[in-house]
N, C-alpha and C. Protein backbone atom coordinates (compact mmCIF):
# COMPACT_ATOMS: atom_id res chain seq x y z
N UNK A 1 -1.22 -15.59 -56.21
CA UNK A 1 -1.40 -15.87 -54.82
C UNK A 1 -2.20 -14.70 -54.22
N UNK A 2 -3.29 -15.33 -53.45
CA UNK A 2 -4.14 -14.12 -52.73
C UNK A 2 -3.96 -13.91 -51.44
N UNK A 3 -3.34 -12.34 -50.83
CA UNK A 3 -3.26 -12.32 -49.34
C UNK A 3 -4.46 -12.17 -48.26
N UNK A 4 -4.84 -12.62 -47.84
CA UNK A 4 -5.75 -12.32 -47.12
C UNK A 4 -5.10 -11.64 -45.63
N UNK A 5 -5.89 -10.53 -45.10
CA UNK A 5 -5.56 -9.86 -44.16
C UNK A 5 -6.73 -9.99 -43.06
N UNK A 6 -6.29 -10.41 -42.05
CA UNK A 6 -7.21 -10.20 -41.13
C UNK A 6 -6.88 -9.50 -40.00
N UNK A 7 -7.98 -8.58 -39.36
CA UNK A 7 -8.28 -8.07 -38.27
C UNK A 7 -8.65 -8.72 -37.20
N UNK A 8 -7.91 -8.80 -36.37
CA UNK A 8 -8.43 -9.16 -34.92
C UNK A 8 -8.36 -7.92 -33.55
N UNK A 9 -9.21 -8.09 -32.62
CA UNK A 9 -9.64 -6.92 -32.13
C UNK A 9 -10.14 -8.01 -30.78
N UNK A 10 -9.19 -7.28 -29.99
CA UNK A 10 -9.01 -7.80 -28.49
C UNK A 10 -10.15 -6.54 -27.78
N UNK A 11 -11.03 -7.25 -27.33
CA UNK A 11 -12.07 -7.55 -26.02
C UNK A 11 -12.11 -7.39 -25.00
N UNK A 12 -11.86 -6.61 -24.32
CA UNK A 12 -12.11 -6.65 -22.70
C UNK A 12 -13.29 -6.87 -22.06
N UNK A 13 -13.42 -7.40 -21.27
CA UNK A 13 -14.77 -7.60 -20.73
C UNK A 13 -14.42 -7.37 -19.32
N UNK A 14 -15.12 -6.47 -18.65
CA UNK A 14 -14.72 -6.19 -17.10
C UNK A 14 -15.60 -7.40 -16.32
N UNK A 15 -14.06 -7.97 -15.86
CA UNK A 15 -15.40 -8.91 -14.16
C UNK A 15 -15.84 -8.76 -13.49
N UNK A 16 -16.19 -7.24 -13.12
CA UNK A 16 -17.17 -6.76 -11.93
C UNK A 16 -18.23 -6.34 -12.86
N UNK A 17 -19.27 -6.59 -11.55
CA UNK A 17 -20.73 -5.91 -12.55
C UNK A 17 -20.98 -4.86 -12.44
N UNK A 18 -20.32 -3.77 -11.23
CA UNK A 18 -20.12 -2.67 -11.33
C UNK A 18 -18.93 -2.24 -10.81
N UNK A 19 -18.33 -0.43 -11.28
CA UNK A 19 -17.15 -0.30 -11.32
C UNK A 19 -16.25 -0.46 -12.34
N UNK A 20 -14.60 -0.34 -11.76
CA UNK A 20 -14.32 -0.67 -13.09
C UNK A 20 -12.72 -1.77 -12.33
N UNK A 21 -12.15 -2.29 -13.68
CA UNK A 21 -11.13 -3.50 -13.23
C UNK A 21 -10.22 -2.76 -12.97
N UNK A 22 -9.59 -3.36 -12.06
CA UNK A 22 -7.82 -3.33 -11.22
C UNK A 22 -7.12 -3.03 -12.81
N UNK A 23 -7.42 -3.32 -13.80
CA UNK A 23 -6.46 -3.53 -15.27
C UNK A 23 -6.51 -2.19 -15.42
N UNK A 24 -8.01 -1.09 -15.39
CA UNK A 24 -7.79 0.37 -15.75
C UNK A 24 -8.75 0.12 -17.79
N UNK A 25 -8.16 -0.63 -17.95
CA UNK A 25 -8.26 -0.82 -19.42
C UNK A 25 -9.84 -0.54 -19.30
N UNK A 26 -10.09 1.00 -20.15
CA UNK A 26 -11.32 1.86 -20.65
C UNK A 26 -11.23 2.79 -19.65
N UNK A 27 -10.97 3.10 -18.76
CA UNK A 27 -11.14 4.23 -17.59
C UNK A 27 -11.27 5.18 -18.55
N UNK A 28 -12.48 6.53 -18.21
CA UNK A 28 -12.28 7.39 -18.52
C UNK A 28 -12.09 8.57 -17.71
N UNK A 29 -11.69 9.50 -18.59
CA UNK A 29 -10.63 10.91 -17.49
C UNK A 29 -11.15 10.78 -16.42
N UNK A 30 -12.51 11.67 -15.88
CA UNK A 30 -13.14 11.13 -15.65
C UNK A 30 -12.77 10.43 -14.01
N UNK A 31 -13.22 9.21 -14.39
CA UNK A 31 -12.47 8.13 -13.47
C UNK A 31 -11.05 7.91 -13.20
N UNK A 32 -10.49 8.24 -13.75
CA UNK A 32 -8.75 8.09 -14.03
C UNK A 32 -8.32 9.77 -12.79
N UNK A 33 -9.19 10.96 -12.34
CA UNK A 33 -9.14 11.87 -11.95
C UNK A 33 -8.60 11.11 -10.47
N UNK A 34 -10.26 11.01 -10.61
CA UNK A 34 -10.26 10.24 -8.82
C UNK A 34 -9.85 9.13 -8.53
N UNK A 35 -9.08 8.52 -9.42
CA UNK A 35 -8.31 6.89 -9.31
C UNK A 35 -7.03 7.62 -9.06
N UNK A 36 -6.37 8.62 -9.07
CA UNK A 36 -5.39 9.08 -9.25
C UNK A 36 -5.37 9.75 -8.14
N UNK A 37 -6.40 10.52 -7.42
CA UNK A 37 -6.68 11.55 -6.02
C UNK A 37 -6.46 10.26 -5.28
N UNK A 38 -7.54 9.43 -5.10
CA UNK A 38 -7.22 8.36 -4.17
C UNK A 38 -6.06 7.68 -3.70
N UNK A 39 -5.15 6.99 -5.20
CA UNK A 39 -3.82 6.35 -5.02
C UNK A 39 -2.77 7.66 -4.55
N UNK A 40 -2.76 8.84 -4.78
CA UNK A 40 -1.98 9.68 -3.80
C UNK A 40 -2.31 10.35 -2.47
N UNK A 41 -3.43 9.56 -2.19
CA UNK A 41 -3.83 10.46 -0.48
C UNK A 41 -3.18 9.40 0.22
N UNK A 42 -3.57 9.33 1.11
CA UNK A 42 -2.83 8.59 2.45
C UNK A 42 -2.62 7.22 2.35
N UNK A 43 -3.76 6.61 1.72
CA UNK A 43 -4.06 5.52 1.41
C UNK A 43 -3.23 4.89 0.42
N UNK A 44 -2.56 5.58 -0.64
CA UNK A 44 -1.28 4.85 -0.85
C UNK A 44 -1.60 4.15 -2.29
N UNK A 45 -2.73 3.55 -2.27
CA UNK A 45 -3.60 2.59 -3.52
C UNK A 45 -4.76 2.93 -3.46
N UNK A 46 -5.52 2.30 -4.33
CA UNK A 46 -7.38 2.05 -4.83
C UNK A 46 -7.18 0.78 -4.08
N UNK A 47 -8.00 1.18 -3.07
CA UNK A 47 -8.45 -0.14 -2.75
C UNK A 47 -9.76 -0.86 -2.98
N UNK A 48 -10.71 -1.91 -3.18
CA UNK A 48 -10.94 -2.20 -4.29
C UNK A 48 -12.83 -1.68 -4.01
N UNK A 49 -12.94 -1.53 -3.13
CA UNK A 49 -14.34 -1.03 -2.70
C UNK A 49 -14.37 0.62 -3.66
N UNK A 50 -12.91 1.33 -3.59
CA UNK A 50 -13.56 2.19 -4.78
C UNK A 50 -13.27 2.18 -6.35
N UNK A 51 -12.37 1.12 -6.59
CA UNK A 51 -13.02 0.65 -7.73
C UNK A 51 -14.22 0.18 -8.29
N UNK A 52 -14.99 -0.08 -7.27
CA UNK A 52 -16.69 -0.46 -7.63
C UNK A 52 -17.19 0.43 -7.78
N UNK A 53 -16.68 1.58 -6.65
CA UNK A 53 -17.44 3.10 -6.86
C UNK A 53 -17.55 4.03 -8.00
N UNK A 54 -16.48 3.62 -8.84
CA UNK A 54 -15.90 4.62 -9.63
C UNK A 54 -16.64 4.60 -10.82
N UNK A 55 -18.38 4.26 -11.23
CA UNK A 55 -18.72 4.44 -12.41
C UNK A 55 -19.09 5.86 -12.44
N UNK A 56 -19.35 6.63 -10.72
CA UNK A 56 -19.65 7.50 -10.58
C UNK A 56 -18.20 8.17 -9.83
N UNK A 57 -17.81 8.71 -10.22
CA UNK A 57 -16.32 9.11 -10.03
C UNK A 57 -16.75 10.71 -9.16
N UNK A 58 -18.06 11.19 -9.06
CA UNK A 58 -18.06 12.41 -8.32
C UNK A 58 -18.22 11.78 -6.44
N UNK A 59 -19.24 10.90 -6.83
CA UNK A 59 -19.66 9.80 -5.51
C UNK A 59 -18.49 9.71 -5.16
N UNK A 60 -17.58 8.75 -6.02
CA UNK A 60 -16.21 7.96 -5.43
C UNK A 60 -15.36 9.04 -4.50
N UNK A 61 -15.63 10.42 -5.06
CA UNK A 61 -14.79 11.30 -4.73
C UNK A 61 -15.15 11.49 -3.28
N UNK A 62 -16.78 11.96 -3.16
CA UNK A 62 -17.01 12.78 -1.95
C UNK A 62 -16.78 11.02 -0.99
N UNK A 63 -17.46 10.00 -1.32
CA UNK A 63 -17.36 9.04 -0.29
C UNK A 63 -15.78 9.07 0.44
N UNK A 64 -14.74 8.62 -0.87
CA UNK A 64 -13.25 8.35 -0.10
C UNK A 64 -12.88 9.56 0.42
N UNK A 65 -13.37 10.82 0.70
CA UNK A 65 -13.17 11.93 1.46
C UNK A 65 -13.66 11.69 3.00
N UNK A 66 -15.25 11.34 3.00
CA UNK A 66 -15.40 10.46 4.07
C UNK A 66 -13.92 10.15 4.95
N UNK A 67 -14.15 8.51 3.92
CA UNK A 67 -13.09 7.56 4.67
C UNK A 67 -11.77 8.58 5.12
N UNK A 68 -11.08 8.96 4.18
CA UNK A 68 -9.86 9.85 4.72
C UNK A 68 -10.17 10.40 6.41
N UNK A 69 -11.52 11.22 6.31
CA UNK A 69 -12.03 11.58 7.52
C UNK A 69 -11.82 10.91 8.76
N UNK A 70 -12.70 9.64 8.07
CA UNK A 70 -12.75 8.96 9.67
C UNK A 70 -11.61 8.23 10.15
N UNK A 71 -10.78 7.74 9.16
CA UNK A 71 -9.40 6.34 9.31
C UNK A 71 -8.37 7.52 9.55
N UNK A 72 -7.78 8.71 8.93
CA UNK A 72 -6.81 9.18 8.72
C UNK A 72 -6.85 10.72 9.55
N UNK A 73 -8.05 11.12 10.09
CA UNK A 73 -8.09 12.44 10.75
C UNK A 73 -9.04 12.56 12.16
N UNK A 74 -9.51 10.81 12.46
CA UNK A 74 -10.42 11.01 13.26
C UNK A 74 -10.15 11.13 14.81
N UNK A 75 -10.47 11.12 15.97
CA UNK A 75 -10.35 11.58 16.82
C UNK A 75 -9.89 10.02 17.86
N UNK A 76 -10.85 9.16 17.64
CA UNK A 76 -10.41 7.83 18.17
C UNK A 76 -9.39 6.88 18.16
N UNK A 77 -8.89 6.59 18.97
CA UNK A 77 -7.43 5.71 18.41
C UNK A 77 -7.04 4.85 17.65
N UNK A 78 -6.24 4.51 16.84
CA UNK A 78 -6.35 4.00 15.91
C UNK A 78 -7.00 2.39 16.17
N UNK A 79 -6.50 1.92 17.75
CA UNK A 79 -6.90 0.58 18.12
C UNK A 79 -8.61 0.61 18.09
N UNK A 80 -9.68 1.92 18.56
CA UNK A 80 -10.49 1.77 18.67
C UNK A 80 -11.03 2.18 17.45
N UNK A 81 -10.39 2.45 16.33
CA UNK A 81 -10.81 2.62 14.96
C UNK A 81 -11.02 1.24 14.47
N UNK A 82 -10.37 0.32 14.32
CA UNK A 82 -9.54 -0.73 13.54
C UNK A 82 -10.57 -1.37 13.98
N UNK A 83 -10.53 -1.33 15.67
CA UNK A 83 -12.18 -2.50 16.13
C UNK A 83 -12.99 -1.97 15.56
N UNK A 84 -13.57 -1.06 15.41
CA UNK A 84 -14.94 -0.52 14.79
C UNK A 84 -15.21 -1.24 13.51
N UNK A 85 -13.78 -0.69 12.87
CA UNK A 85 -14.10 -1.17 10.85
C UNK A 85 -14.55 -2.71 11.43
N UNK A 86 -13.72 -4.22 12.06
CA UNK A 86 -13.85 -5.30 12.19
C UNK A 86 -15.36 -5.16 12.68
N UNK A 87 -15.35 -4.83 13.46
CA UNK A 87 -17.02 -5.09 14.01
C UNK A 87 -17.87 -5.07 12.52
N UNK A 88 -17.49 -4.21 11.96
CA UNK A 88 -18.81 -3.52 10.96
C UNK A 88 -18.45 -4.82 10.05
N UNK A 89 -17.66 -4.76 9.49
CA UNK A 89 -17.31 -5.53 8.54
C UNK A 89 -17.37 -7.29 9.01
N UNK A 90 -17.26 -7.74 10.07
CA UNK A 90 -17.63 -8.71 10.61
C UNK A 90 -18.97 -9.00 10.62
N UNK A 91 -19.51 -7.74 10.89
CA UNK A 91 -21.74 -8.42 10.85
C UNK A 91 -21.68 -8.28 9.85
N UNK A 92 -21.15 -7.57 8.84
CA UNK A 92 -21.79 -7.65 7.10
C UNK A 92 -21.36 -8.62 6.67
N UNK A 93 -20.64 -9.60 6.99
CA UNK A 93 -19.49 -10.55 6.77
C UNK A 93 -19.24 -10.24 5.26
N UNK A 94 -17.99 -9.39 5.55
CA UNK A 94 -16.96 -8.93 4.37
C UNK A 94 -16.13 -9.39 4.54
N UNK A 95 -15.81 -10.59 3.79
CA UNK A 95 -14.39 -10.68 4.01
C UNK A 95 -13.19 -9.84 3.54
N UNK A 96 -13.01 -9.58 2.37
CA UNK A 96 -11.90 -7.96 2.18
C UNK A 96 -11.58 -7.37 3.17
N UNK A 97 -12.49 -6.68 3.32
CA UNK A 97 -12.84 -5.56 4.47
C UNK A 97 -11.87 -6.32 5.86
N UNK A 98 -12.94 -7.00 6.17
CA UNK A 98 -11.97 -7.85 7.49
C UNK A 98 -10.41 -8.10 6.96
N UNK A 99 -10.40 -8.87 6.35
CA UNK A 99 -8.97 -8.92 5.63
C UNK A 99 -8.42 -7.66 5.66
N UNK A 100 -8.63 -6.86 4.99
CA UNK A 100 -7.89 -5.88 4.89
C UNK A 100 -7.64 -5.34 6.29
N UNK A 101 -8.22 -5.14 6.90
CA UNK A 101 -8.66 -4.37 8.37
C UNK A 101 -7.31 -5.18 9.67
N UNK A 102 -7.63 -6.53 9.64
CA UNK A 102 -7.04 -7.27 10.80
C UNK A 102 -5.64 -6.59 10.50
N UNK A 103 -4.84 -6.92 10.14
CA UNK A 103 -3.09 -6.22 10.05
C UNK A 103 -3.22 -5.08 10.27
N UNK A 104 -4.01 -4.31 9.97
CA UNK A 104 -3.65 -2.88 10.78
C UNK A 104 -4.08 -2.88 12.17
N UNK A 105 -5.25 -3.44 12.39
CA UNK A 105 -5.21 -3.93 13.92
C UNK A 105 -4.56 -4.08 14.64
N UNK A 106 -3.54 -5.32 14.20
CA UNK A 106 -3.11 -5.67 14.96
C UNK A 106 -1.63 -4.74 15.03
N UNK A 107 -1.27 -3.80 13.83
CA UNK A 107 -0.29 -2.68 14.12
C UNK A 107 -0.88 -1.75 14.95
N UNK A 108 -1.87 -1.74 15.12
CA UNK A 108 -2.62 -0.72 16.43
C UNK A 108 -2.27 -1.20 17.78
N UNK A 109 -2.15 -2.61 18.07
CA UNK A 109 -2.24 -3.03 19.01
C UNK A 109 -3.09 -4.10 19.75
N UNK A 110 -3.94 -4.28 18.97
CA UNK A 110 -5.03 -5.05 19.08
C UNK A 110 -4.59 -6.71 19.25
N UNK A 111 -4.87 -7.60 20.05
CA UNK A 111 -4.67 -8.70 20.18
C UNK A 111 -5.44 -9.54 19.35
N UNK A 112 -5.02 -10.91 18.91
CA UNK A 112 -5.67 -11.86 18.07
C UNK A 112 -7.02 -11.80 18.27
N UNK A 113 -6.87 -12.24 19.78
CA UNK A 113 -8.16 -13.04 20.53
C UNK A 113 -9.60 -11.66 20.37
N UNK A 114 -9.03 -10.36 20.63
CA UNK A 114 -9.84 -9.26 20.31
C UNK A 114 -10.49 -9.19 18.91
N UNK A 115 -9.53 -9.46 17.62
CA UNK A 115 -9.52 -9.50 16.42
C UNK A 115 -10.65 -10.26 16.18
N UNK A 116 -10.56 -11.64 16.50
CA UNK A 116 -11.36 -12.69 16.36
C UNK A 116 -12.97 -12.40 16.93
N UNK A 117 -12.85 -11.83 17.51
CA UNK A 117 -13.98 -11.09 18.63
C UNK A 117 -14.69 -10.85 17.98
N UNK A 118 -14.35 -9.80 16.58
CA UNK A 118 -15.45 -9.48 15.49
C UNK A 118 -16.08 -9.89 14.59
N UNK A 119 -15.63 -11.37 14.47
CA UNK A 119 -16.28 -11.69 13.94
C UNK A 119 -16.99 -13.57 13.90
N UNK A 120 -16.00 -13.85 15.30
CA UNK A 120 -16.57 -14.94 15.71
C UNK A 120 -17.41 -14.57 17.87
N UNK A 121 -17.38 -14.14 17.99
CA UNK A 121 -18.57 -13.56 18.67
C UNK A 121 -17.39 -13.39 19.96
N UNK A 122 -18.17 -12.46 20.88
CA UNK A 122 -17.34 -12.21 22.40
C UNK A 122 -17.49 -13.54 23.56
N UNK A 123 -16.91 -13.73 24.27
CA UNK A 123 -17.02 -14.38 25.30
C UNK A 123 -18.23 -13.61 26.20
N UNK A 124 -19.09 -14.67 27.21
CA UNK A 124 -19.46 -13.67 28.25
C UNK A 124 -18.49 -12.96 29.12
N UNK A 125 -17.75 -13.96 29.70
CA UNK A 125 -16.65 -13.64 30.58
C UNK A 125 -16.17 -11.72 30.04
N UNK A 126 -15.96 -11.39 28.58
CA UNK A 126 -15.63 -10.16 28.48
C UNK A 126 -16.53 -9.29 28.09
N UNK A 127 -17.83 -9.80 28.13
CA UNK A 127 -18.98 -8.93 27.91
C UNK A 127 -18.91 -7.45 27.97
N UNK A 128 -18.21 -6.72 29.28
CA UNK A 128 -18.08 -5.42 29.68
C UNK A 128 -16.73 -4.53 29.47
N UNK A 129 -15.78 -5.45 29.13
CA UNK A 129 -14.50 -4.67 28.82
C UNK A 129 -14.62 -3.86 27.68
N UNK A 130 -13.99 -3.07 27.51
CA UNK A 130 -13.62 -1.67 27.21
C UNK A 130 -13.83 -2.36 25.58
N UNK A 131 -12.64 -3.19 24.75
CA UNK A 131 -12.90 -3.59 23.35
C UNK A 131 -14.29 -4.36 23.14
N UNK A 132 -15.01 -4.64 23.85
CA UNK A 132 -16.39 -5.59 23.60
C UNK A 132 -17.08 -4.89 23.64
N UNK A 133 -17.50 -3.96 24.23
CA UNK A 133 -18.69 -2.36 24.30
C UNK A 133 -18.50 -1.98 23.10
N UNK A 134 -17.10 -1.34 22.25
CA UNK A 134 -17.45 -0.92 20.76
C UNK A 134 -17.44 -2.19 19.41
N UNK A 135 -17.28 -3.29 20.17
CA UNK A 135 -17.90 -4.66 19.26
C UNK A 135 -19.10 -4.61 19.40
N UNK A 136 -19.89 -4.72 19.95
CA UNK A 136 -21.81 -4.68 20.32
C UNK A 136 -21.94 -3.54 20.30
N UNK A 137 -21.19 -2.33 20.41
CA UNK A 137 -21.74 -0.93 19.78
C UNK A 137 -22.10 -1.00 18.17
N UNK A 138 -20.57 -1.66 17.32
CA UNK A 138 -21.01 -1.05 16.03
C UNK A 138 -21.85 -2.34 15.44
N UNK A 139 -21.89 -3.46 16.48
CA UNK A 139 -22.39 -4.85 15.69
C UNK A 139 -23.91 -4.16 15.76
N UNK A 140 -24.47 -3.55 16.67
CA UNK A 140 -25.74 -3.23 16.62
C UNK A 140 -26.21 -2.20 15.93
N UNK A 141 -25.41 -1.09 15.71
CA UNK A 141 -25.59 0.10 15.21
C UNK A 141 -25.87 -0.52 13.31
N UNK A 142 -24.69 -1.49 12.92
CA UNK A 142 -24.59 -2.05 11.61
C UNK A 142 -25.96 -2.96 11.54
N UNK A 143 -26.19 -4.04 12.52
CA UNK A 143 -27.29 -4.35 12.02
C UNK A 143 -28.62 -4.17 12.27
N UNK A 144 -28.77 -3.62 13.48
CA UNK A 144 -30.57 -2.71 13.23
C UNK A 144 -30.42 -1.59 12.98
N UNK A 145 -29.52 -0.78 13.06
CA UNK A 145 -29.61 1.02 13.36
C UNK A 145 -30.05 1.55 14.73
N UNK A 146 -29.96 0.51 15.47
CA UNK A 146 -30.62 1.10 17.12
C UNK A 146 -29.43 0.59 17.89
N UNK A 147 -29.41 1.38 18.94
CA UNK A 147 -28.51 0.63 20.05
C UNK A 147 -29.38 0.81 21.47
N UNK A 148 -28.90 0.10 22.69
CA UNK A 148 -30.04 0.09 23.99
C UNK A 148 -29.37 1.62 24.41
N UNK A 149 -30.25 2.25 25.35
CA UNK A 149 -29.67 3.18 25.83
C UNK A 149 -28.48 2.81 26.98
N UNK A 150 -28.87 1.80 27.61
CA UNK A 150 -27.44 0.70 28.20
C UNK A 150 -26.24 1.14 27.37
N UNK A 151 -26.27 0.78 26.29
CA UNK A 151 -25.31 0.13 25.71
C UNK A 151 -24.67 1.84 25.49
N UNK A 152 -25.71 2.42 24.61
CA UNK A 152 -25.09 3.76 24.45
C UNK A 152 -24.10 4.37 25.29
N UNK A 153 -24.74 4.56 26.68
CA UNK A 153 -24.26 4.90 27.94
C UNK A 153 -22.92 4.78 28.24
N UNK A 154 -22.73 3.01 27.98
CA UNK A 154 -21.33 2.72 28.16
C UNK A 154 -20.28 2.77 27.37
N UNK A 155 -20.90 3.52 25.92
CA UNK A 155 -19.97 3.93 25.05
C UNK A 155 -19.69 5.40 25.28
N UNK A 156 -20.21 5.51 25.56
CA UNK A 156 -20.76 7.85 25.84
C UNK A 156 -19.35 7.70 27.09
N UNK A 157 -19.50 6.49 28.50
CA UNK A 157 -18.41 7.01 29.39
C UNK A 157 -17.26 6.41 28.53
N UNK A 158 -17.25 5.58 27.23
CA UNK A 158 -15.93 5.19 27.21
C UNK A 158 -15.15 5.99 26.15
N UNK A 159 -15.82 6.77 24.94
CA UNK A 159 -15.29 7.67 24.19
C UNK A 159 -16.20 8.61 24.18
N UNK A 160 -17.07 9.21 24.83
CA UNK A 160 -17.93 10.34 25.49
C UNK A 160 -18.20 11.12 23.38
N UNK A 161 -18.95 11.86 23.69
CA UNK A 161 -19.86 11.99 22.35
C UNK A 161 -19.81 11.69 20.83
N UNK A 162 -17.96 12.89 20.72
CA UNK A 162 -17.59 12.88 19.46
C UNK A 162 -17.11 11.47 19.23
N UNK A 163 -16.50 10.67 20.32
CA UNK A 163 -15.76 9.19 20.01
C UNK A 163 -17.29 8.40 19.53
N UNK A 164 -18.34 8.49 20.20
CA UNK A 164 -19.95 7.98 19.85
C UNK A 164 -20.07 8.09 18.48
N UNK A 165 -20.39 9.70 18.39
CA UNK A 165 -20.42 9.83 16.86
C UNK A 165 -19.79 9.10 15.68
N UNK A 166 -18.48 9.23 16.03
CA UNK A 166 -17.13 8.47 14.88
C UNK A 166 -17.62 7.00 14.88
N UNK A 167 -18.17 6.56 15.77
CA UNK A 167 -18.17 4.70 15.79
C UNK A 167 -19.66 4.59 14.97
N UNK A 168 -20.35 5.59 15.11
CA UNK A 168 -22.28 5.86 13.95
C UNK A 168 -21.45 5.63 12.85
N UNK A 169 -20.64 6.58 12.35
CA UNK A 169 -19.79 7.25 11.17
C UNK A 169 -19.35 6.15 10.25
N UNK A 170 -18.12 5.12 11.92
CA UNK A 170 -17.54 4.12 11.43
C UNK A 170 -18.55 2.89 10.71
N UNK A 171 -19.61 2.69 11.57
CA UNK A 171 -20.09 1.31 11.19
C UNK A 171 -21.30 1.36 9.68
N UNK A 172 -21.67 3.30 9.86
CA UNK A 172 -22.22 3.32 8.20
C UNK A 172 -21.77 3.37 7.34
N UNK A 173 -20.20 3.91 7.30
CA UNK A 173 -19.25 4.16 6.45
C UNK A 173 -18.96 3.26 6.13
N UNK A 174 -18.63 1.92 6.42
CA UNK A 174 -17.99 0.60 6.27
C UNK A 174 -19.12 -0.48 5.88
N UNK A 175 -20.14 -0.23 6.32
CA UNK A 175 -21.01 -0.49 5.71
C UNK A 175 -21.34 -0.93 4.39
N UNK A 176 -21.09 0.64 3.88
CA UNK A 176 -21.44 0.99 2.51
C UNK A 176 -20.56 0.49 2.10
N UNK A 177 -19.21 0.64 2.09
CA UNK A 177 -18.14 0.16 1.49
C UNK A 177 -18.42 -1.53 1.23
N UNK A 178 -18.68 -1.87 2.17
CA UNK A 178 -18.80 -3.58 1.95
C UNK A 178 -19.68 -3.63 0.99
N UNK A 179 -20.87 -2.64 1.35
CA UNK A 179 -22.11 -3.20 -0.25
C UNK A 179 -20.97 -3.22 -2.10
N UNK A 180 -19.99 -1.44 -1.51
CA UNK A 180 -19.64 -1.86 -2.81
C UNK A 180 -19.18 -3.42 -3.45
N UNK A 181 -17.98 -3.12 -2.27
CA UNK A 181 -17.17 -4.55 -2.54
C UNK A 181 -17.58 -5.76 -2.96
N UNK A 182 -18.91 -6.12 -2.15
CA UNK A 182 -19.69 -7.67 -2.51
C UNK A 182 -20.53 -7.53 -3.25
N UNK A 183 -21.25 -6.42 -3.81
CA UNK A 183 -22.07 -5.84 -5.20
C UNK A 183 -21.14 -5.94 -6.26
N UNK A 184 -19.85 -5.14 -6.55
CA UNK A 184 -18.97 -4.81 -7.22
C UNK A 184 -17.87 -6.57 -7.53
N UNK A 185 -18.25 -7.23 -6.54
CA UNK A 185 -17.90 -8.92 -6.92
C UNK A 185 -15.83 -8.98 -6.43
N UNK A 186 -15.65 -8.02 -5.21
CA UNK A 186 -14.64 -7.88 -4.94
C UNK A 186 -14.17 -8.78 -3.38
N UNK A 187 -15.54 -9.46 -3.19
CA UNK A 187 -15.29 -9.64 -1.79
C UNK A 187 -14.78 -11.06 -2.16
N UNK A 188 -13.61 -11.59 -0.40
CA UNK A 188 -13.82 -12.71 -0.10
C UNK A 188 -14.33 -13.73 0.86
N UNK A 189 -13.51 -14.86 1.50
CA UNK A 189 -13.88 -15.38 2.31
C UNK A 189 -13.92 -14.56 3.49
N UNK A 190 -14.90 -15.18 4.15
CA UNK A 190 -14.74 -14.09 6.02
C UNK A 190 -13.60 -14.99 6.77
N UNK A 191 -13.99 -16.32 6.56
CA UNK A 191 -13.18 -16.90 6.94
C UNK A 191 -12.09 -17.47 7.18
N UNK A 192 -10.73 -16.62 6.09
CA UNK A 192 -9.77 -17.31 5.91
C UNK A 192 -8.75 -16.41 7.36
């Protein structure tokens, strides 16, 4: 009687086209450094925009330092944070991003009807209130890079420079993140 022995040899194939999988399976040190800095900063987990990041694990590093910056040390309130990310992430139409974003919103304080604001458009009727100025702040800043000097103006009296700055910060920062996410094949619906 002849034994025959065979080898079989399990495959991974990662489903993003860049980055690396939620599974970990191949991470190297390396990546496993800053997968590990990230899941113990504030943030708690990898969330999945820097798993896309992470083929370059020095990038991943300095970017989610960024974010820590602006979400976890920044100067604006968390309600006028939370609108910012939605705005941004609403013109890029990310869904993740939005997803992810609305529940903390609305632990900020933020009302549905505001929520919705970012990404199914403002009323005229609230054209000038206080949450609709940094909706058409970062919706414009995200999609031309210009804003009117109008518009500026009425962001300058409503969070006067450094709050200005943080909402530039917010809507490039989030930005980028969305390219990872919907490059990296992490995004979903905008619409659910």
């Amino acid at each position: 009687m002849k034994i025959i022995t065979l080898e079989v040899s399990i495959v991974h194939v990662n489903q993003h086209p860049i980055g690396i999988d939620r599974s970990l399976i191949d991470i190297t040190e390396a990546q496993r450094a800053i997968y590990d800095e990230i899941s113990q900063g504030p943030r708690g987990a990898v969330p999945s925009p820097f798993l896309a990041m992470l083929d370059r694990p020095a990038l991943a590093k300095a970017i989610q330092q960024t974010g820590v910056e602006l979400r976890f040390r920044g100067i604006l309130s968390g309600a006028e944070r939370e609108l910012a990310i939605l705005a941004t992430a609403g013109t890029v139409g990310c869904g993740y991003e939005w997803q992810y974003h609305a529940p903390i919103a609305r632990r900020e304080g933020l009302a549905d009807h505001i929520i919705e604001a970012t990404r199914k458009g403002i009323a005229p009727s609230d054209e000038h209130a206080r949450w609709a100025v940094i909706i058409r702040f970062c919706q414009s800043v995200t999609a031309t890079r210009r804003v009117s000097r109008e518009l500026l103006a009425e962001v300058l009296e409503l969070v006067g420079r450094e709050g200005a700055t943080e909402l530039v910060a917010i809507a490039g920062y989030y930005a980028l993140l969305a390219s990872f996410i919907i490059i990296g094949g992490h995004d979903i619906s905008l619409s659910n």
